[in-house]
Protein backbone atom coordinates (compact mmCIF):
# COMPACT_ATOMS: atom_id res chain seq x y z
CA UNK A 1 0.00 0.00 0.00
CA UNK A 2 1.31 3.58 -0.94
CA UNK A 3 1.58 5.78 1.86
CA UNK A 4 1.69 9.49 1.00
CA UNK A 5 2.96 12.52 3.43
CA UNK A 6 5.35 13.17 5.70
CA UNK A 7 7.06 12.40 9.10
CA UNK A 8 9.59 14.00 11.28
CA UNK A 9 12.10 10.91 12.60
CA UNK A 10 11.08 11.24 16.17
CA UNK A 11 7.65 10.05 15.03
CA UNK A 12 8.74 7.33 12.79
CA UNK A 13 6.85 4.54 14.58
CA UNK A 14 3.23 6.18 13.77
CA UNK A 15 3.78 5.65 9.84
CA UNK A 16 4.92 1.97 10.64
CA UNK A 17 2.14 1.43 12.75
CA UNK A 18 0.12 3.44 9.77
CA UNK A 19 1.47 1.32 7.14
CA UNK A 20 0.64 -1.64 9.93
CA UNK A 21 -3.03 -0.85 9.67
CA UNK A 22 -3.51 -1.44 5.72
CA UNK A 23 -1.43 -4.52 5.68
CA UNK A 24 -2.41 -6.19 8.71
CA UNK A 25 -5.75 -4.39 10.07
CA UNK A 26 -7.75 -3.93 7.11
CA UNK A 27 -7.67 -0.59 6.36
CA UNK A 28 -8.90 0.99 3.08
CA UNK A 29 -8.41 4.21 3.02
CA UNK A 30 -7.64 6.80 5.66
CA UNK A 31 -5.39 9.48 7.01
CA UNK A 32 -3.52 10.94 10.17
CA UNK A 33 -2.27 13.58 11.38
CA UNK A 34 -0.04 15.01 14.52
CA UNK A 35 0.96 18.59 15.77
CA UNK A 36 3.55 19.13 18.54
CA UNK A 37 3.84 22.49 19.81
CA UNK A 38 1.60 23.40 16.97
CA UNK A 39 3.91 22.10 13.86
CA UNK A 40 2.93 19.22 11.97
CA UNK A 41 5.03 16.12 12.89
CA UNK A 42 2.57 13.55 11.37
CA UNK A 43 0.90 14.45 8.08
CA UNK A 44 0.16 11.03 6.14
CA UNK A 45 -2.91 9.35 3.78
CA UNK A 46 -3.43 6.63 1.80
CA UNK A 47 -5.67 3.44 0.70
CA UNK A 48 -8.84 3.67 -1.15
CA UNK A 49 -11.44 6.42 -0.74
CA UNK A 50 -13.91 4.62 -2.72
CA UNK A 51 -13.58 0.97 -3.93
CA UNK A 52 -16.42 1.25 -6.13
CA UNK A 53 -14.46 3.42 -8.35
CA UNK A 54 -10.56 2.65 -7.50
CA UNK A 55 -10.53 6.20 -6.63
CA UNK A 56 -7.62 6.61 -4.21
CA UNK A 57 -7.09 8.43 -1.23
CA UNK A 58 -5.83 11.56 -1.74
CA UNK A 59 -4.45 15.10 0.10
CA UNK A 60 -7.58 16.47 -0.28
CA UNK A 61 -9.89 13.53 0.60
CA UNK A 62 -12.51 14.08 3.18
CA UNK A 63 -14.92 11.40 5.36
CA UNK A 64 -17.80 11.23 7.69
CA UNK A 65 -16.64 11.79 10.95
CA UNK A 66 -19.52 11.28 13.11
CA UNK A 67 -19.29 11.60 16.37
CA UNK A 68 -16.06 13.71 16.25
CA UNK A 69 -18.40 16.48 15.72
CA UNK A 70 -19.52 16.54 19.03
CA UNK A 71 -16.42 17.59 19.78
CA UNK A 72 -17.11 20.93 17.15
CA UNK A 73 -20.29 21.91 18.32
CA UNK A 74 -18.86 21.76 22.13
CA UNK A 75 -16.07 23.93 20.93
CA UNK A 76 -18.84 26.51 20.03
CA UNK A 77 -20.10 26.47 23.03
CA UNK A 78 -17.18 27.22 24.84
CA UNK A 79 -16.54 29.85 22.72
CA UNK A 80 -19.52 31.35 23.79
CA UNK A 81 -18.62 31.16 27.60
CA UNK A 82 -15.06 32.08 27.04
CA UNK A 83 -16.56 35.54 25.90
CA UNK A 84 -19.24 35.42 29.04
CA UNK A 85 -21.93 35.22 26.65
CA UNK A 86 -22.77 31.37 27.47
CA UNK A 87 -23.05 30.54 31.24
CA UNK A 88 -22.44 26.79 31.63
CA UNK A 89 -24.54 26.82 34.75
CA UNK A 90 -27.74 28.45 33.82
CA UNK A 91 -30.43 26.92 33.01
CA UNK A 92 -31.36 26.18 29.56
CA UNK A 93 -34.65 28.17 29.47
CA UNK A 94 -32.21 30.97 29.83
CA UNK A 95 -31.52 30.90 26.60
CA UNK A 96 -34.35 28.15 24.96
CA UNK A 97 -37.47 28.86 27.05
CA UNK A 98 -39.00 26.38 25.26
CA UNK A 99 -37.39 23.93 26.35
CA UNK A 100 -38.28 24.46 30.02
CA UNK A 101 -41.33 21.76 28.96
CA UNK A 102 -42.24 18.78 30.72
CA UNK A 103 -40.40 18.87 33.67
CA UNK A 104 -37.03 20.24 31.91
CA UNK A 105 -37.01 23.97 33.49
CA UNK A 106 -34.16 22.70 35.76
CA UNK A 107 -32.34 21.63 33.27
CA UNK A 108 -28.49 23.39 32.94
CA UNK A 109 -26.53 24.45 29.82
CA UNK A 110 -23.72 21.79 31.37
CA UNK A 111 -26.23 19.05 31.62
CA UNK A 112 -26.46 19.01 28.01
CA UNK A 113 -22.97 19.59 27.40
CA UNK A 114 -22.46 16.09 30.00
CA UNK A 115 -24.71 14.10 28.63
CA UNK A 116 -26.90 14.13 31.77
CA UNK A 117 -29.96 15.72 30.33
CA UNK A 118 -31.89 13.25 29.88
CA UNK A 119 -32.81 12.77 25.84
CA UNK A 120 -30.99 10.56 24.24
CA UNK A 121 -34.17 9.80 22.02
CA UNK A 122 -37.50 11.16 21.60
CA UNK A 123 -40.58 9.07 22.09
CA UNK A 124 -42.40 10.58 19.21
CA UNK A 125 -42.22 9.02 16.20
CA UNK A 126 -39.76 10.76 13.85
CA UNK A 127 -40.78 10.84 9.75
CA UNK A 128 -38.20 9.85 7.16
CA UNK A 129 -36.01 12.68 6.57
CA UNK A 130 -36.59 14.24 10.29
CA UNK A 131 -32.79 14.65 10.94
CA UNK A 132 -33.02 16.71 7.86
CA UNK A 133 -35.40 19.16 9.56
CA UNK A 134 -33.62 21.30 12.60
CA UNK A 135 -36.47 23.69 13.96
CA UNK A 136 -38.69 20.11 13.82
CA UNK A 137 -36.40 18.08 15.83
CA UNK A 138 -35.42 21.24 18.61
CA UNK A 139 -38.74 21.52 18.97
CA UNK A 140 -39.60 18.02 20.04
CA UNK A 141 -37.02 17.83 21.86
CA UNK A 142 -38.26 20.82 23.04
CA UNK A 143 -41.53 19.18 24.12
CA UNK A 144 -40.09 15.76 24.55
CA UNK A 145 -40.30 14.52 28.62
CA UNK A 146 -36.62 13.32 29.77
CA UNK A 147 -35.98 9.50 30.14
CA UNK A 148 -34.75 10.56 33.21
CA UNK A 149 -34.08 13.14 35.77
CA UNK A 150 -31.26 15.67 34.32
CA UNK A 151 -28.09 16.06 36.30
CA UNK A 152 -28.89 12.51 38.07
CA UNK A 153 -27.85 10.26 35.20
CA UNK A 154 -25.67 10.41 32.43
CA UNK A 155 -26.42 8.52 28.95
CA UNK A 156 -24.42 9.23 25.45
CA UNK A 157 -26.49 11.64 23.78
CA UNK A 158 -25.12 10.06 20.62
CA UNK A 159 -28.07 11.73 18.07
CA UNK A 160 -29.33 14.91 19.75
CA UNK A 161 -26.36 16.13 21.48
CA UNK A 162 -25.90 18.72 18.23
CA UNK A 163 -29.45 19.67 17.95
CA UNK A 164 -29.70 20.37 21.76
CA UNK A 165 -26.40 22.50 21.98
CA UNK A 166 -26.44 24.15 18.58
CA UNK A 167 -30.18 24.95 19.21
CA UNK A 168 -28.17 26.93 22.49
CA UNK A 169 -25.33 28.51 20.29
CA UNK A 170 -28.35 29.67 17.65
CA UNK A 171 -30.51 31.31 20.15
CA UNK A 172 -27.29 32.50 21.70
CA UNK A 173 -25.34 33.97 18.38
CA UNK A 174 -28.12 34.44 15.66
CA UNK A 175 -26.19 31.72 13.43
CA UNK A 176 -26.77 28.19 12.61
CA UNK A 177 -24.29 25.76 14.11
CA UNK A 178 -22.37 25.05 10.80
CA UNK A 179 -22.07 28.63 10.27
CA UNK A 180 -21.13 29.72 13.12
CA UNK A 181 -18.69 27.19 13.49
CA UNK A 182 -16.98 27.75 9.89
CA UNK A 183 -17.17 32.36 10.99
CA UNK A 184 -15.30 31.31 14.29
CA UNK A 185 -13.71 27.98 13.73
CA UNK A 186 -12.98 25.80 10.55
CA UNK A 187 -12.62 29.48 8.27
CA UNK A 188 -9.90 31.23 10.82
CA UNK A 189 -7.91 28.19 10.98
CA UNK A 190 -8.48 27.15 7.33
CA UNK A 191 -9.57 23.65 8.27
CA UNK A 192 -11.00 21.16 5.90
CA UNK A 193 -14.00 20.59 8.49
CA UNK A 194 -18.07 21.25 7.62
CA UNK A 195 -21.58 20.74 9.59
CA UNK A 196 -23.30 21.16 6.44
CA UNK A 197 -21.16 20.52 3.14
CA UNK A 198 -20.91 22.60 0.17
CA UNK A 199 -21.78 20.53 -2.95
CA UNK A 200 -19.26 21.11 -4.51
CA UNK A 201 -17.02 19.36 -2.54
CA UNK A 202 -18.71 16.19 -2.85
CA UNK A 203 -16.62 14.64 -5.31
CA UNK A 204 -13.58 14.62 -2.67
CA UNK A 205 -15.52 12.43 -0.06
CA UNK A 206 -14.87 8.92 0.86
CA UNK A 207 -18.21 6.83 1.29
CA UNK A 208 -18.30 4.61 4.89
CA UNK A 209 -17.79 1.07 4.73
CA UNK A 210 -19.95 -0.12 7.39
CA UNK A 211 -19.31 -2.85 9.48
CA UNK A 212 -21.51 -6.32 8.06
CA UNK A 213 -22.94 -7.84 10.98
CA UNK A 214 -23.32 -11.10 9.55
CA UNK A 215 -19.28 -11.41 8.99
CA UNK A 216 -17.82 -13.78 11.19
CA UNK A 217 -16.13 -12.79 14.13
CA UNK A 218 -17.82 -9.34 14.06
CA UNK A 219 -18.90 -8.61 17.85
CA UNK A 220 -21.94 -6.44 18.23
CA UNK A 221 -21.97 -3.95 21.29
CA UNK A 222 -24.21 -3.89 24.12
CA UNK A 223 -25.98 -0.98 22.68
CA UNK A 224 -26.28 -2.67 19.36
CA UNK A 225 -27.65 -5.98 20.86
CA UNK A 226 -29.93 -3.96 23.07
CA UNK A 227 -31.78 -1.85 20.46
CA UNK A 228 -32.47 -4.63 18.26
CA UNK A 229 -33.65 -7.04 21.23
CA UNK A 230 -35.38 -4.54 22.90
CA UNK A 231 -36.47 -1.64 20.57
CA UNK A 232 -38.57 0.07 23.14
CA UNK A 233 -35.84 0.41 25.33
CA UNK A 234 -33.64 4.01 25.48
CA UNK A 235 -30.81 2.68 23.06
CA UNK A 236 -33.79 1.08 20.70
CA UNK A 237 -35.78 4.09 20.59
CA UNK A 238 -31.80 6.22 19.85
CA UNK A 239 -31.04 4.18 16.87
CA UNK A 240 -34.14 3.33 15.69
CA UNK A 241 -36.08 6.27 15.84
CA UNK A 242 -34.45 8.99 13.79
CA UNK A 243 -36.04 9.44 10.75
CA UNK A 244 -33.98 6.89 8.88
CA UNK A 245 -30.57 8.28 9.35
CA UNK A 246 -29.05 5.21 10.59
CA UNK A 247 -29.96 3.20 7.40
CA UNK A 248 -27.77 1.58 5.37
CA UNK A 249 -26.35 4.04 3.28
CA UNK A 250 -28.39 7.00 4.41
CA UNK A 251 -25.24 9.06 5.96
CA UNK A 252 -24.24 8.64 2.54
CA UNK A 253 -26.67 10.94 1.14
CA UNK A 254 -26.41 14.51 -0.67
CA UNK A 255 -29.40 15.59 2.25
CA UNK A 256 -27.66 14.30 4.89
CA UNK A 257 -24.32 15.91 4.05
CA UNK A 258 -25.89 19.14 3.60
CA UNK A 259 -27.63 18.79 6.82
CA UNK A 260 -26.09 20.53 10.01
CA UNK A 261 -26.04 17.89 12.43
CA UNK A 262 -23.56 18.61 15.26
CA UNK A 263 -23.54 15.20 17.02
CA UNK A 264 -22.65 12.99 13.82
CA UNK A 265 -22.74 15.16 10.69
CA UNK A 266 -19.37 16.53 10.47
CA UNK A 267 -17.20 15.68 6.89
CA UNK A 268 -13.68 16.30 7.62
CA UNK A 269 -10.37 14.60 7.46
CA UNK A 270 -6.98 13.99 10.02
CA UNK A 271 -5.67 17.52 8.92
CA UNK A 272 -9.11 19.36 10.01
CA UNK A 273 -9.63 17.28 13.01
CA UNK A 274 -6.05 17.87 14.25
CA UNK A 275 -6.24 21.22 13.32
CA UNK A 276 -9.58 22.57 15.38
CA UNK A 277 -7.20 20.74 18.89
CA UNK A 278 -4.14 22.76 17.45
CA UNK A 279 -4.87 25.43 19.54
CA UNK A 280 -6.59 23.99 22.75
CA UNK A 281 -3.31 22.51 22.96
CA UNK A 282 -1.29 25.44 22.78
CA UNK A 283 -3.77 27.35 25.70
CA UNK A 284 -6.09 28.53 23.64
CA UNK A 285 -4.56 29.90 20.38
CA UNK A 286 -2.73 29.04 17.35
CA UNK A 287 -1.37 31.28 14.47
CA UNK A 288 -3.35 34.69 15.97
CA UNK A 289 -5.99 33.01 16.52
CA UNK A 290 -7.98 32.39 19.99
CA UNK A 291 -10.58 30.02 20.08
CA UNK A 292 -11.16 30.56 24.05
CA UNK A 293 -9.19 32.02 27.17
CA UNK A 294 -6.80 29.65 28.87
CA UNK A 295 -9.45 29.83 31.67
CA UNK A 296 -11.66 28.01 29.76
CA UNK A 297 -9.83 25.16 28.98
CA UNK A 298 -10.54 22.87 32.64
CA UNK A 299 -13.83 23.30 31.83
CA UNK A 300 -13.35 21.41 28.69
CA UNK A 301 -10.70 18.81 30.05
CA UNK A 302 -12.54 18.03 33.67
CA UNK A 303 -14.26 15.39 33.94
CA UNK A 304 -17.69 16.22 34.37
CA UNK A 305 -19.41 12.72 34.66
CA UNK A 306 -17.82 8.80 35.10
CA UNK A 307 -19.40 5.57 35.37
CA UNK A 308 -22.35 3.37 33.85
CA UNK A 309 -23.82 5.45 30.70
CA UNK A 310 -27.28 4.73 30.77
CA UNK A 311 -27.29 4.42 27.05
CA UNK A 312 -23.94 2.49 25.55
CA UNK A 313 -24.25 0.75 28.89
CA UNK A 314 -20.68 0.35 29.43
CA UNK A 315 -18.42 2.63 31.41
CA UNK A 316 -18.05 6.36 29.89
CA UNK A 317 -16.25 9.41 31.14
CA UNK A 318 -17.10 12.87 29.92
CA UNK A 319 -16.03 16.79 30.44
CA UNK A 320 -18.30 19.29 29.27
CA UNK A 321 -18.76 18.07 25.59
CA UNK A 322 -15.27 15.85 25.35
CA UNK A 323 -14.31 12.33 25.64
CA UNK A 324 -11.86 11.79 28.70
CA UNK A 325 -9.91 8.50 28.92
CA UNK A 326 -11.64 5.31 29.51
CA UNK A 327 -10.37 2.16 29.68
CA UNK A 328 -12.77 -0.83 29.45
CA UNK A 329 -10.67 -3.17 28.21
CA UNK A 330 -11.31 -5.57 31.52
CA UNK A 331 -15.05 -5.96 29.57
CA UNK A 332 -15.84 -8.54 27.33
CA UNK A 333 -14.46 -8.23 23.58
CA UNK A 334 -17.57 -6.64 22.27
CA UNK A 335 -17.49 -3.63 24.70
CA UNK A 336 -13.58 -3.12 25.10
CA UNK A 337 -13.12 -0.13 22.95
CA UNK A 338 -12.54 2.96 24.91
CA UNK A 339 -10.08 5.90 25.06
CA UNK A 340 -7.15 4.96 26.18
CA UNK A 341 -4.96 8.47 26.01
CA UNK A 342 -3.36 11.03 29.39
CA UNK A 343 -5.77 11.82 31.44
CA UNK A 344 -4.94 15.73 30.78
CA UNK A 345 -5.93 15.21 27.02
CA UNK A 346 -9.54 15.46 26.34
CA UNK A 347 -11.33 15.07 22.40
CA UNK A 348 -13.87 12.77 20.81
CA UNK A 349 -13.94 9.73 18.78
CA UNK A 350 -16.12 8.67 15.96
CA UNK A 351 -18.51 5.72 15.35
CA UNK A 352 -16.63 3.00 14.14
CA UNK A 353 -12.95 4.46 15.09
CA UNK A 354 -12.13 8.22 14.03
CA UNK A 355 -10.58 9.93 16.71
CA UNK A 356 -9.43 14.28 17.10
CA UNK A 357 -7.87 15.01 20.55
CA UNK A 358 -5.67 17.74 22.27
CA UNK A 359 -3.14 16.94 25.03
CA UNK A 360 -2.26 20.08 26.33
CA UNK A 361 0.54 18.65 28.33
CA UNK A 362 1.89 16.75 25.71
CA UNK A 363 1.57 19.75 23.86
CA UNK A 364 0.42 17.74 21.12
CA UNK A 365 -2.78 17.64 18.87
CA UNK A 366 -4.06 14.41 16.62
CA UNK A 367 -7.02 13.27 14.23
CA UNK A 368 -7.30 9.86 12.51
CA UNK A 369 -9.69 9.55 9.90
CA UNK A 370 -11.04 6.91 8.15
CA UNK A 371 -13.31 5.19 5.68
CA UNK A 372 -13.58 1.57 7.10
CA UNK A 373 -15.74 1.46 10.30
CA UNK A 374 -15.09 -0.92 13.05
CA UNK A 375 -17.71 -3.06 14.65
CA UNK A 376 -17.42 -0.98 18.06
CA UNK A 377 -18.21 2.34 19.76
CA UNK A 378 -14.70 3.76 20.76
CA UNK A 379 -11.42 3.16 19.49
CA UNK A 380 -10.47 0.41 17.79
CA UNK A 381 -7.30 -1.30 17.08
CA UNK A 382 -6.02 0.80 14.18
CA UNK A 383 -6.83 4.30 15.75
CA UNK A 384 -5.68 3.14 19.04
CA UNK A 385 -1.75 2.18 17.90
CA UNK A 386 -1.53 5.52 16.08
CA UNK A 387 -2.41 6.95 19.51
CA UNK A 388 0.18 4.70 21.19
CA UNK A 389 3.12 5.50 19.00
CA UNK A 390 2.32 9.15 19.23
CA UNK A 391 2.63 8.96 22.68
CA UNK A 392 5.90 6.04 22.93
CA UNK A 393 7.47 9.04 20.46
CA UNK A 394 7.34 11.36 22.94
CA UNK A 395 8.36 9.65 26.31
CA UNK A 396 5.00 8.40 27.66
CA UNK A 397 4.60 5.36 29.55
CA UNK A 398 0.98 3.18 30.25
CA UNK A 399 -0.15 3.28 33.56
CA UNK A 400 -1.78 0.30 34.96
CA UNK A 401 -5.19 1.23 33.84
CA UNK A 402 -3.75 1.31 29.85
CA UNK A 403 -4.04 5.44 29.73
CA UNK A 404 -0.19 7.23 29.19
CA UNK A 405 1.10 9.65 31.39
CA UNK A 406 4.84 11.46 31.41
């Protein structure tokens, strides 16, 4: 397999374990990328973007990121509060008051960023397309009664979370999500990352390869297993009731590209998801700049919330919109996959194994993209020895628990 890019010689090991990954691990197509002290050390792609086609992957080839986008639309939001014009701790109605319905009045702008507010799924049946539609799913959320009390629970909000804070940064700002995001964001720091994708760029993205369930020795998650067992329960009603969006193929789509979905929706590639940590790993700023103040930055690397998520049902471990470390590898092999990086770093990874992150003590910023899903929900095997060269590279050692630390 070709490799294209480049790589400083302290960093060596994360092309072998690159080149690794396509020989060994089944990779397709995909690309990473690595900043230390905000200059690129890691810039490499390669494989197939589409194998319909032959096309191959390219410089300029972008993916669906999924859930890495949470890690966008938090970003906004701490923007927001950086400049005092978001407070965390008020409650939502604050800035929603419609949302203050059924029982949510009490609900905080940081329960939403944790995951602890409650809707992870609406009840109401959703029509094909409804993802599609943002002022018709804010306002059943809007309506929608929580699954549980906010602030006592936590559960991945792994659909809503960018409809529930980007509804907060609209009423906020005046902006959409994705365009607020690209004015503050992606356009400043010239990244290659979109909530809602120009057309014209459609020719440069690499279609998902989703996992086959049927293939042996693929290992469903507990979520997984749950909402097709038990479709009435909370992960049934998350991944079955969303207008379609989880169909084969549907993420796919021309609509849902265009759509500005900040919990999954984000096209990008390892440059642009490197690139938006760049600064949150330099305190705040990169290049002239400033995302947020250096204050900001424990609120978006403390961990907010730990323990049973009421939705994957496995161990999770969040700040206020970011992924901190999580090791579950002590579970069985179908729920393993977590996060295994310092516990000062904080990012997101993506359904089926993409993967941004800062490490502000490292100094060091990363994204992994990629066009071959795995079958879990964190990060999988390939992602996960990118990570752990990265962090051999620089002097790191596992602790006991699998994370690194200096």
């Amino acid at each position: 397999m070709s490799i294209q890019g480049t790589v400083t010689p302290q960093f060596a090991e994360v092309r072998t374990e690159f080149e690794r990954n396509f020989a060994e691990r089944g990779e397709v197509g995909a690309s990473v990328h690595v900043t230390l002290d905000g200059e690129p050390v890691v810039d490499l792609w390669g494989g197939v973007a589409d194998p319909a086609t032959g096309r191959l992957w390219s410089e300029e080839t972008i993916v669906h990121v999924w859930s890495c986008t949470k890690a966008a639309t938090a970003l906004c939001a701490h923007i927001l509060a950086s400049r005092g014009e978001l407070d965390l701790n008020a409650p939502v109605v604050k800035y929603w008051p419609e949302y203050g319905a059924n029982g949510k009045d009490a609900t905080l702008v940081r329960h939403v960023l944790s995951h602890q507010a409650g809707l992870p799924a609406v009840t109401t049946p959703l029509p094909a397309g409804a993802f599609y539609d943002w002022d018709l799913i804010t306002s059943t959320l809007a309506a929608q009664q929580p699954l549980w009390e906010p602030g006592t629970r936590h559960g991945y909000h792994g659909l809503t979370f960018g409809f529930l804070v980007g509804e907060i940064v609209r009423r906020v700002t005046g902006l959409s999500l994705g365009r607020f995001f690209e004015k503050e964001v992606s356009g400043p720091l010239g990244l290659d990352f979109w909530m809602g994708l120009p057309e014209d760029l459609e020719p440069h993205v690499a279609p998902t390869i989703p996992v086959d369930p049927a293939q042996p020795g693929v290992l469903l998650p507990s979520l997984f297993v749950t909402a097709l067992t038990r479709p009435d329960s909370v992960p049934g009603l998350m991944l079955l009731n969303n207008g379609g969006y989880m169909a084969p193929g549907e993420s796919d789509s021309r609509q849902a590209h265009a759509a500005e979905m900040g919990a999954i929706g984000g096209i990008s590639n390892a440059r642009g998801l490197a690139g938006m940590y760049r600064p949150l790993a330099l305190h705040g700023a990169y290049n002239g700049v400033r995302l947020v103040e250096e204050a900001q930055l424990p609120q978006m690397s403390n961990v907010a919330v730990a323990g049973l998520d009421e939705v994957v049902l496995v161990p999770t471990r969040f700040a206020l919109g970011f992924q901190k470390a999580t090791d579950n590898t002590h579970l069985p092999p179908n729920d393993r996959e977590g996060l295994l990086i310092s516990e000062e770093a904080f990012g997101h990874n993506g359904m089926g194994g993409s993967l941004g992150f800062a490490d502000p003590g490292a100094r060091i910023s990363f994204g992994y993209a990629m066009n071959r899903q795995g079958p879990g929900l964190g990060v999988n095997e390939r992602g996960q020895s990118l990570v752990d060269a990265v962090y051999r590279a620089l002097g790191h050692r596992r602790t006991g628990g699998g994370t690194w630390f200096r």
